[in-house]
PDB file of N, CA and C in Angstrom:
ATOM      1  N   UNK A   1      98.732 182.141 115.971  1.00  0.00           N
ATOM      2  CA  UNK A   1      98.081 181.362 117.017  1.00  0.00           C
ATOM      3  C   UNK A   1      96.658 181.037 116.566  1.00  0.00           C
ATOM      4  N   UNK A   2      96.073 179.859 117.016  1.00  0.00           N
ATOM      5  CA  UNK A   2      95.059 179.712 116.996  1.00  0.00           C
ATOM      6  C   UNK A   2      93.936 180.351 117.372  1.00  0.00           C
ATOM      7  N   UNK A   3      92.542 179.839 117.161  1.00  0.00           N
ATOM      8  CA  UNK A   3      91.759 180.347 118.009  1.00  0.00           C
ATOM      9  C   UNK A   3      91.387 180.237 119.235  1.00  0.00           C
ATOM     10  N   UNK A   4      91.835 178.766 119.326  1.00  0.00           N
ATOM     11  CA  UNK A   4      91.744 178.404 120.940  1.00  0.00           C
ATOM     12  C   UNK A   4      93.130 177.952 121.157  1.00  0.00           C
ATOM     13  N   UNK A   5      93.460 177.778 122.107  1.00  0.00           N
ATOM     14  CA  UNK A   5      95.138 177.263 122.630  1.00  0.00           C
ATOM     15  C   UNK A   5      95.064 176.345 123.849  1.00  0.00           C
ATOM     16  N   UNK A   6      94.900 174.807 123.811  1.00  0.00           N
ATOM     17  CA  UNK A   6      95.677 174.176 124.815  1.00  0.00           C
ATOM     18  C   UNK A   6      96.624 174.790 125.650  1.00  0.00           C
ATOM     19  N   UNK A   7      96.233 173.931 127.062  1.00  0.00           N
ATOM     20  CA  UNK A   7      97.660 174.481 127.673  1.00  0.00           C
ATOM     21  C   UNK A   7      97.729 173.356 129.379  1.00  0.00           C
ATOM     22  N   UNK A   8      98.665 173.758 130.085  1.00  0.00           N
ATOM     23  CA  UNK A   8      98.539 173.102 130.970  1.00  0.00           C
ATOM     24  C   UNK A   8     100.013 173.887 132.262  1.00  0.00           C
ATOM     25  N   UNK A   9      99.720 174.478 133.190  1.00  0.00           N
ATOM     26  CA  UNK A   9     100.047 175.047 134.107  1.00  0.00           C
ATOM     27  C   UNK A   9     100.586 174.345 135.542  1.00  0.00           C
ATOM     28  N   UNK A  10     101.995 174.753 135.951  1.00  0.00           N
ATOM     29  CA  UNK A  10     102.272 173.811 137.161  1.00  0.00           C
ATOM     30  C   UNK A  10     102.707 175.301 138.029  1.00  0.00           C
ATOM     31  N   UNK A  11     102.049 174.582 139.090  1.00  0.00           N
ATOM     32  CA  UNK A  11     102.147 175.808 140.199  1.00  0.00           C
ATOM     33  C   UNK A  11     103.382 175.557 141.282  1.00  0.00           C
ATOM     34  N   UNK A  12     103.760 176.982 142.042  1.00  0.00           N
ATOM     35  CA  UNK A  12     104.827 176.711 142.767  1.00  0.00           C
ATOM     36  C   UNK A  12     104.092 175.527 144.010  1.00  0.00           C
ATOM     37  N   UNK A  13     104.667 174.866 144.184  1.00  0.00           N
ATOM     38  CA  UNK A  13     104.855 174.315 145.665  1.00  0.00           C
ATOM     39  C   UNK A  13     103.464 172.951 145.072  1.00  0.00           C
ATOM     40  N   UNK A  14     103.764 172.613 143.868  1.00  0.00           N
ATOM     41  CA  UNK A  14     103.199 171.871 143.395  1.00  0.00           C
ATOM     42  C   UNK A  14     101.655 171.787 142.686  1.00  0.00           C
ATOM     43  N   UNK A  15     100.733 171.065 142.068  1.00  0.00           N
ATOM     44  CA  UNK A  15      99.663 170.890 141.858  1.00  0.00           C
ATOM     45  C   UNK A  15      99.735 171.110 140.005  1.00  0.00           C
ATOM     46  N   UNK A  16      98.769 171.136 139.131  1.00  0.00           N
ATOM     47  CA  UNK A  16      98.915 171.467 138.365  1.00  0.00           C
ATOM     48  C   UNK A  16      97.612 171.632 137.583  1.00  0.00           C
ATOM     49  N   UNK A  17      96.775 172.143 136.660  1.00  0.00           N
ATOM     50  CA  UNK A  17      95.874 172.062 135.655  1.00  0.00           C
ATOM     51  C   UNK A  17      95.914 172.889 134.176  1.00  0.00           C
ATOM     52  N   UNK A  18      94.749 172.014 133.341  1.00  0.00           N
ATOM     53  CA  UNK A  18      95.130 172.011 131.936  1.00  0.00           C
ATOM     54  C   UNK A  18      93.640 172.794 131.742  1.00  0.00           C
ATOM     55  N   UNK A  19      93.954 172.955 130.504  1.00  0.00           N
ATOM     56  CA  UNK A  19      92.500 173.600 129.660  1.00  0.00           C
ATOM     57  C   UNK A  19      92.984 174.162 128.491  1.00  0.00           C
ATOM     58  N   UNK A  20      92.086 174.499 127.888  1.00  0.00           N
ATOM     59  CA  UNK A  20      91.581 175.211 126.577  1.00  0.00           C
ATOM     60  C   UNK A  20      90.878 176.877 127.044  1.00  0.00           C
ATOM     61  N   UNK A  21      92.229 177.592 126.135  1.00  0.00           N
ATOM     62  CA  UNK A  21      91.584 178.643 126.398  1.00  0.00           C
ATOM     63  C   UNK A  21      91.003 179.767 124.770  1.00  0.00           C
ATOM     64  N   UNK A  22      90.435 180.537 124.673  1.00  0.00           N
ATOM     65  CA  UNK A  22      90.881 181.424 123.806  1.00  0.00           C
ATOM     66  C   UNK A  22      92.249 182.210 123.552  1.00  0.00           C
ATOM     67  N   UNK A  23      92.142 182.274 122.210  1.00  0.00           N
ATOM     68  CA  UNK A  23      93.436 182.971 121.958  1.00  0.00           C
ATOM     69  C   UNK A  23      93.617 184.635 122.814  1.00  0.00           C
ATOM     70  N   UNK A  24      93.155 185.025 123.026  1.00  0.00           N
ATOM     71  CA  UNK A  24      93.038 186.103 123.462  1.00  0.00           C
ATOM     72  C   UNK A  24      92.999 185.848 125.052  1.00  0.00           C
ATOM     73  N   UNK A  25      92.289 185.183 125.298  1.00  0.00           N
ATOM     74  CA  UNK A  25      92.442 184.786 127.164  1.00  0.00           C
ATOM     75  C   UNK A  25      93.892 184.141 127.298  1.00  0.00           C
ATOM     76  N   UNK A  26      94.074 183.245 125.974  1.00  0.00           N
ATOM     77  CA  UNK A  26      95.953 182.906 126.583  1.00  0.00           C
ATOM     78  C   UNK A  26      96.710 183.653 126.468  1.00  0.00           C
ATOM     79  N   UNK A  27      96.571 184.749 125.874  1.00  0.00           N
ATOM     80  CA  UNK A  27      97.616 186.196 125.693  1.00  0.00           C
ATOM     81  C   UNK A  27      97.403 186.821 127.158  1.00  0.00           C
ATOM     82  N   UNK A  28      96.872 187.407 127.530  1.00  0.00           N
ATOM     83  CA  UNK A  28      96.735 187.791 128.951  1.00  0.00           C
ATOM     84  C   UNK A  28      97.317 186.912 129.710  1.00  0.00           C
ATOM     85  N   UNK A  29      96.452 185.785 130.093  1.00  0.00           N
ATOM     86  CA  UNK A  29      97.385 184.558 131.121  1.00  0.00           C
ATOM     87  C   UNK A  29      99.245 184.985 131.168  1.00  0.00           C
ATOM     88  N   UNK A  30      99.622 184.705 129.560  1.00  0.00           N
ATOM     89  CA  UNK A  30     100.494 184.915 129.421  1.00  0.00           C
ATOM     90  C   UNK A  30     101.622 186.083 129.501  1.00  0.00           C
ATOM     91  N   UNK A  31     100.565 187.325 129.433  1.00  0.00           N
ATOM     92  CA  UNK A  31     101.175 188.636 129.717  1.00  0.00           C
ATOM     93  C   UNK A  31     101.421 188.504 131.252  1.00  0.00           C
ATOM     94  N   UNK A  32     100.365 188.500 132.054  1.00  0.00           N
ATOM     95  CA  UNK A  32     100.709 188.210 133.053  1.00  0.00           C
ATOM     96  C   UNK A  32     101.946 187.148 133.971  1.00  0.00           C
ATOM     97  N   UNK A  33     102.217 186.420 133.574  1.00  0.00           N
ATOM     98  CA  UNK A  33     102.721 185.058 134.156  1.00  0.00           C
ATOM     99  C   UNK A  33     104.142 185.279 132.977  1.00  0.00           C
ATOM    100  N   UNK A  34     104.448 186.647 132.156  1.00  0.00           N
ATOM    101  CA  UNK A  34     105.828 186.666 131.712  1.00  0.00           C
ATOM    102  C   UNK A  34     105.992 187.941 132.825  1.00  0.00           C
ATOM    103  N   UNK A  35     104.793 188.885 133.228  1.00  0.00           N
ATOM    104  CA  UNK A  35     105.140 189.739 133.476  1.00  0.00           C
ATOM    105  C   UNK A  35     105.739 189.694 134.553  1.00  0.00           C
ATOM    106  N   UNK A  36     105.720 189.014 135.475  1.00  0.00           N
ATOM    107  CA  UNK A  36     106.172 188.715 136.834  1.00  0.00           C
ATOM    108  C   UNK A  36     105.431 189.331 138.207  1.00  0.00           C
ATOM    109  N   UNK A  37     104.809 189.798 138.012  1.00  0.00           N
ATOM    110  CA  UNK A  37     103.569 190.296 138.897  1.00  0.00           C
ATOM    111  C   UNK A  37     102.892 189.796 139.844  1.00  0.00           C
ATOM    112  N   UNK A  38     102.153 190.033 140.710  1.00  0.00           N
ATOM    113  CA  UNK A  38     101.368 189.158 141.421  1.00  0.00           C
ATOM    114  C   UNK A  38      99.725 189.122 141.216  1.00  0.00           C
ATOM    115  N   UNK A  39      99.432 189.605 140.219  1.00  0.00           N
ATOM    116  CA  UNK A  39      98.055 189.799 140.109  1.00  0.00           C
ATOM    117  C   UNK A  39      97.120 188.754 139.782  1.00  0.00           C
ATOM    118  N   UNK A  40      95.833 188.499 140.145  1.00  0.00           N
ATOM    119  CA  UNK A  40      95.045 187.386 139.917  1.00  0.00           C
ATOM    120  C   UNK A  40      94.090 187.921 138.845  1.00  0.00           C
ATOM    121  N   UNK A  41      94.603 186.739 137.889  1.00  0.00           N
ATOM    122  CA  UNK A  41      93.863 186.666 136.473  1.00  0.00           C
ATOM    123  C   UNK A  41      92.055 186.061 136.391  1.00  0.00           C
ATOM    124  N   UNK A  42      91.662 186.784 135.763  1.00  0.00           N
ATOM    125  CA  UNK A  42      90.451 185.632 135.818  1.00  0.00           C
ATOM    126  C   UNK A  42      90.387 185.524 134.458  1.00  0.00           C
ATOM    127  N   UNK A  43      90.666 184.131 133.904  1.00  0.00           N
ATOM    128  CA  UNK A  43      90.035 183.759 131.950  1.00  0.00           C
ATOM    129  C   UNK A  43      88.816 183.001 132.423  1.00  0.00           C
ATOM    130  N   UNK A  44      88.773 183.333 130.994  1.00  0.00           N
ATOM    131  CA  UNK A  44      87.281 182.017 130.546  1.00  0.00           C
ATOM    132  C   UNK A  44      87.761 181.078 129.893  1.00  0.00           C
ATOM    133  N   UNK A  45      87.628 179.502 130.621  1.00  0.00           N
ATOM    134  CA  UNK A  45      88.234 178.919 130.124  1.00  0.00           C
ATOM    135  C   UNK A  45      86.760 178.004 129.547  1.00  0.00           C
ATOM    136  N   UNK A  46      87.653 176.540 128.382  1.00  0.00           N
ATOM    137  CA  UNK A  46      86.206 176.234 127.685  1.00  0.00           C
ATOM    138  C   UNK A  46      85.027 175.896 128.789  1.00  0.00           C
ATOM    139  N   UNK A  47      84.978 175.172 129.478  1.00  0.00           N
ATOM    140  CA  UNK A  47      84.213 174.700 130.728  1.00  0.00           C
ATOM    141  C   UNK A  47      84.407 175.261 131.820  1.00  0.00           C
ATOM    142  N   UNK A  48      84.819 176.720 131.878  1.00  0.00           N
ATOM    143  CA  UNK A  48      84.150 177.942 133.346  1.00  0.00           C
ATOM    144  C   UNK A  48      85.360 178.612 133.512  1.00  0.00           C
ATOM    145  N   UNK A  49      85.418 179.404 134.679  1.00  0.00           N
ATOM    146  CA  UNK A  49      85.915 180.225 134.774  1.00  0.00           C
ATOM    147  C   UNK A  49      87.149 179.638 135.417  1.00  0.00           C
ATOM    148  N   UNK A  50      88.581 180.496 135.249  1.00  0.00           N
ATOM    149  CA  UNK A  50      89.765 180.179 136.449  1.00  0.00           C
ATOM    150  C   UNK A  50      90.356 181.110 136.621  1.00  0.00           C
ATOM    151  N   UNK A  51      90.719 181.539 138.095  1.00  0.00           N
ATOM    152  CA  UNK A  51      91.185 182.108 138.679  1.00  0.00           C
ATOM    153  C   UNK A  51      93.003 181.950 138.718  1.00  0.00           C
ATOM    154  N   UNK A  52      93.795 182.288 138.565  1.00  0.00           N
ATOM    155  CA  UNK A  52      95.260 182.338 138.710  1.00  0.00           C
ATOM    156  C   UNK A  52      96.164 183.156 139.193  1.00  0.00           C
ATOM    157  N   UNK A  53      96.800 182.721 140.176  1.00  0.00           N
ATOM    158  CA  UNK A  53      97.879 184.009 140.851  1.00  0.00           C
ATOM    159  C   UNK A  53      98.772 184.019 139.807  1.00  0.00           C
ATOM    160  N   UNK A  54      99.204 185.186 138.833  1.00  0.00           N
ATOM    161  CA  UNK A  54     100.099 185.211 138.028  1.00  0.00           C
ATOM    162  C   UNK A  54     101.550 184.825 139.009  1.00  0.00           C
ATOM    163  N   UNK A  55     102.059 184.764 139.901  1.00  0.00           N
ATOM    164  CA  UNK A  55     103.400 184.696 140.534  1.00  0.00           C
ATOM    165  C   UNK A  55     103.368 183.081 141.299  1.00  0.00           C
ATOM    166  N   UNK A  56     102.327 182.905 141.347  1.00  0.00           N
ATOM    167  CA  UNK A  56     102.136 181.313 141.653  1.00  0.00           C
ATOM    168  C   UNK A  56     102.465 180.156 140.550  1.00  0.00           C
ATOM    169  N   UNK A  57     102.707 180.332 139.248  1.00  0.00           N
ATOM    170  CA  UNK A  57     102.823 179.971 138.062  1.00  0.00           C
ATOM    171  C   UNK A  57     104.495 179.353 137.792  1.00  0.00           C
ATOM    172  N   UNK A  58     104.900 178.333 137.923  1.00  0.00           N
ATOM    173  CA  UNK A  58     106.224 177.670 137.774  1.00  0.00           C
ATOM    174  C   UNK A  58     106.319 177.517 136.707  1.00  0.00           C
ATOM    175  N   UNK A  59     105.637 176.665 135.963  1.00  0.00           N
ATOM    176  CA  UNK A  59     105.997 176.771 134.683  1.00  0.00           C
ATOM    177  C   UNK A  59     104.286 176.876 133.758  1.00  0.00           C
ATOM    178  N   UNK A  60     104.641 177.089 132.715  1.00  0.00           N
ATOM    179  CA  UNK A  60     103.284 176.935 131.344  1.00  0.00           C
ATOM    180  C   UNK A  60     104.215 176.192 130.031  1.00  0.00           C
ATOM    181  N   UNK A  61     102.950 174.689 129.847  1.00  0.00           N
ATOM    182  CA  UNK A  61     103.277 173.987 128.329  1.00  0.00           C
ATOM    183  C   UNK A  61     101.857 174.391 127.604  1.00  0.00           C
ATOM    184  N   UNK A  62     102.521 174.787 126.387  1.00  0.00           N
ATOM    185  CA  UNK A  62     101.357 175.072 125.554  1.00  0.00           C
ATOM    186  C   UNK A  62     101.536 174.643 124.226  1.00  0.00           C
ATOM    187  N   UNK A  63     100.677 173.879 123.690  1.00  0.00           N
ATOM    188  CA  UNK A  63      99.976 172.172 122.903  1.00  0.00           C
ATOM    189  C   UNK A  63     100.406 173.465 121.153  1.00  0.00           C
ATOM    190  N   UNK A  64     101.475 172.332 120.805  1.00  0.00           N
ATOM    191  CA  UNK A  64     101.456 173.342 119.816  1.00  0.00           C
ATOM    192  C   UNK A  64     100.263 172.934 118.243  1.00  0.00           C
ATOM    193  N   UNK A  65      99.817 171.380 118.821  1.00  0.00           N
ATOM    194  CA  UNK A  65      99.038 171.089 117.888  1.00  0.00           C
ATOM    195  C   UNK A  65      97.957 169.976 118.455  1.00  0.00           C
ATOM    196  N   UNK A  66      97.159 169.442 117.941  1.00  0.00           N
ATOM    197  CA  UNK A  66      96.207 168.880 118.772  1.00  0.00           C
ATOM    198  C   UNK A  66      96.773 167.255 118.778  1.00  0.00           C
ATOM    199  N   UNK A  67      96.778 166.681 119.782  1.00  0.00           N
ATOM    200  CA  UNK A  67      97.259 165.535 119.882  1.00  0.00           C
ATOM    201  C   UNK A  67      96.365 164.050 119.654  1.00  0.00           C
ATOM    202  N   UNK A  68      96.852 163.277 118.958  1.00  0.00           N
ATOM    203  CA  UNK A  68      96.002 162.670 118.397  1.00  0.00           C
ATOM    204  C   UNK A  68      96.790 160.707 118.048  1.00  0.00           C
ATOM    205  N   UNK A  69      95.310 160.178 118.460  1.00  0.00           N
ATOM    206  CA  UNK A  69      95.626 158.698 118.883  1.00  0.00           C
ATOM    207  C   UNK A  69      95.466 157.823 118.300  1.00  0.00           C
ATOM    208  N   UNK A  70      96.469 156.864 117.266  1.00  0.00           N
ATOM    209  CA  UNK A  70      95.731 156.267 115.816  1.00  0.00           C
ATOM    210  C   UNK A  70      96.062 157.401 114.638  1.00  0.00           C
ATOM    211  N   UNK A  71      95.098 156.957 113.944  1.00  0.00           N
ATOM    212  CA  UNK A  71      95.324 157.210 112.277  1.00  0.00           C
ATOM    213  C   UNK A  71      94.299 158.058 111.874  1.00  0.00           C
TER     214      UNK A  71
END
């Protein structure tokens, strides 16, 4: 994994948001939100902080490379 990791999160009962996290803040997110739990995460994401109900979490896409427009 990288050092930082894209990603982008859809919540139950709709809504959704993206960011850039550290590799290490997306391992947690992710421990959490495989673990099935209900606990609220806090990462650092690049531009501030987010809060997440790990059990509120429908699905997670995560950017396996940086996406790019042109040549």
């Amino acid at each position: 994994m990288s050092d930082t990791q894209r990603f982008d999160l859809g919540f139950v009962g709709g809504g959704t948001t993206s960011g850039t996290l550290s590799g290490a803040e997306w391992t947690r997110l992710e421990s959490a939100f495989t673990g099935g739990g209900d606990a609220v995460i806090r990462v650092e994401e690049a531009t501030g902080m987010l809060f997440v109900r790990a059990s509120q979490i429908a699905w997670a896409r995560v950017h396996q490379r940086d996406a790019r427009v042109g040549f």
